[in-house]
Protein backbone atom coordinates (compact mmCIF):
# COMPACT_ATOMS: atom_id res chain seq x y z
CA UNK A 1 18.72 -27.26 59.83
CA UNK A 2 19.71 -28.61 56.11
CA UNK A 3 22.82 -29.26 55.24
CA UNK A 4 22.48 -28.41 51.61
CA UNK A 5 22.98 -25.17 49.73
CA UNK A 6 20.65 -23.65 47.00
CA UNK A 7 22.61 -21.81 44.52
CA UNK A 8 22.00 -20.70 40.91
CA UNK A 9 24.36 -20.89 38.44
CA UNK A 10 24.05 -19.52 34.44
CA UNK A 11 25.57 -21.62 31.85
CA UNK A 12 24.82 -20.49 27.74
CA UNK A 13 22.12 -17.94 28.43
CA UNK A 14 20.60 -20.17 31.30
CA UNK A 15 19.87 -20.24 35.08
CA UNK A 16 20.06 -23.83 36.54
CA UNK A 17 18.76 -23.76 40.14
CA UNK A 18 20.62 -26.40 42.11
CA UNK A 19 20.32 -28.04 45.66
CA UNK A 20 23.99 -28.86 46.85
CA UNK A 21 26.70 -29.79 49.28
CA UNK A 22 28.06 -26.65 50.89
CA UNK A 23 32.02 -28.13 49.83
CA UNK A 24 30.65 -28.52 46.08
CA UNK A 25 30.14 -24.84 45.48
CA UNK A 26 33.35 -23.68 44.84
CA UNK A 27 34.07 -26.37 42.47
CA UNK A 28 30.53 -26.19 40.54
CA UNK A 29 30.46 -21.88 40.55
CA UNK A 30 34.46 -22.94 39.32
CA UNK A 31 33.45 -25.03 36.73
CA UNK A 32 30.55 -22.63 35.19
CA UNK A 33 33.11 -19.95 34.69
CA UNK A 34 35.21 -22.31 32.93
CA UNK A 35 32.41 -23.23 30.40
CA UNK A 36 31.16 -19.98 30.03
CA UNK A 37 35.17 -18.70 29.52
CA UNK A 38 34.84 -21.30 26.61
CA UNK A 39 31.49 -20.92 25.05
CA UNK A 40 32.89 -16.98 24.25
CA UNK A 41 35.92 -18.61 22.58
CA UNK A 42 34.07 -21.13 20.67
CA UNK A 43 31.79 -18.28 19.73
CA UNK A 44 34.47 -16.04 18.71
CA UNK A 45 36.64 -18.59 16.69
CA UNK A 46 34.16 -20.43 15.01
CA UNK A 47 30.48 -19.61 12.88
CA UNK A 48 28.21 -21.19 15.16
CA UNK A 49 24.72 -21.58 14.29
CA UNK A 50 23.28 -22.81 18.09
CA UNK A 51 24.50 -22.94 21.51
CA UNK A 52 24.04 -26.37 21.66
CA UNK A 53 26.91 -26.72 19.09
CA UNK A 54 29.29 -24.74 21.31
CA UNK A 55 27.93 -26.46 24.09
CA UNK A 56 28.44 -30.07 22.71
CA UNK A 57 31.98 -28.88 21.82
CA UNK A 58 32.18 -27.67 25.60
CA UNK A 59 31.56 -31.41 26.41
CA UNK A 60 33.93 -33.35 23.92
CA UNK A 61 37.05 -30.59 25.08
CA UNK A 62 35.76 -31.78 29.17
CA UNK A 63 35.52 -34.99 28.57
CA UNK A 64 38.91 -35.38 27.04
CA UNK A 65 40.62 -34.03 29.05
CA UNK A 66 39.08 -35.94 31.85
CA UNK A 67 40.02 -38.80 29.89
CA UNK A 68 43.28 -38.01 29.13
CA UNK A 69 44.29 -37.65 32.58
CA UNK A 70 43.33 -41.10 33.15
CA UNK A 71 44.95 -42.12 30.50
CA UNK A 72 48.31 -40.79 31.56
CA UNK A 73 47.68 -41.49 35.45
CA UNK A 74 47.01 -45.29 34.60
CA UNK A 75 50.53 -45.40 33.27
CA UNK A 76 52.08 -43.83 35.95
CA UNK A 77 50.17 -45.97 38.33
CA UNK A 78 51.36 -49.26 36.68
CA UNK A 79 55.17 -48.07 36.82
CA UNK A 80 54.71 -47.40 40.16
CA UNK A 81 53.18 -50.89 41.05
CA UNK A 82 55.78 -52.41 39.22
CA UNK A 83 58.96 -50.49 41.05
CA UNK A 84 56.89 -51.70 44.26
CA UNK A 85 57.06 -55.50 43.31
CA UNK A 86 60.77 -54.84 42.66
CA UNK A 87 61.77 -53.24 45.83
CA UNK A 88 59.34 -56.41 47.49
CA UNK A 89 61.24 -59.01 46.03
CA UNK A 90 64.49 -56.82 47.02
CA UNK A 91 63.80 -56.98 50.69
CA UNK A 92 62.49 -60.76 50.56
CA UNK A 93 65.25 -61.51 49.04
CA UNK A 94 67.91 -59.88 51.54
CA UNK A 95 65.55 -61.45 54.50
CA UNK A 96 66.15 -65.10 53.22
């Protein structure tokens, strides 16, 4: 018995057969509605000529965001990694 999961999903006008992980369908079926939420809004705001416009527009709002999460998290991680080294040399310091 496989342990994969054969599910089509339509972005822009398209069907894109895909062989997955049973726990990535959600997410991917998810993520599909998202872009296809956009695509109407990009089509509805803006002239656009081709889907591959909206599309690449699709792909730069993603990716940012994507990117400004990291962004963000990497500060948050570095304060946090910092308050660590202080409470370290805390306790060292009440153990000597």
């Amino acid at each position: 018995m496989s342990d994969h999961l054969k599910i089509k999903l339509s972005i822009a006008d398209r069907v894109y057969p895909l062989t997955i992980n049973p726990q990535q369908e959600e997410g991917l079926r998810k993520a599909a509605k998202e872009i296809e939420e956009m695509i109407k809004k990009f089509e509805q705001s803006y002239a656009v000529r081709d889907k591959q416009d909206v599309l690449a527009m699709c792909a730069l709002q993603f990716a940012s965001k994507t990117i400004q999460r990291d962004i963000e998290g990497s500060g948050e991680n570095t304060e946090a990694i910092q308050q660590l080294k202080n409470l370290e040399l805390l306790v060292k310091s009440q153990l000597s």
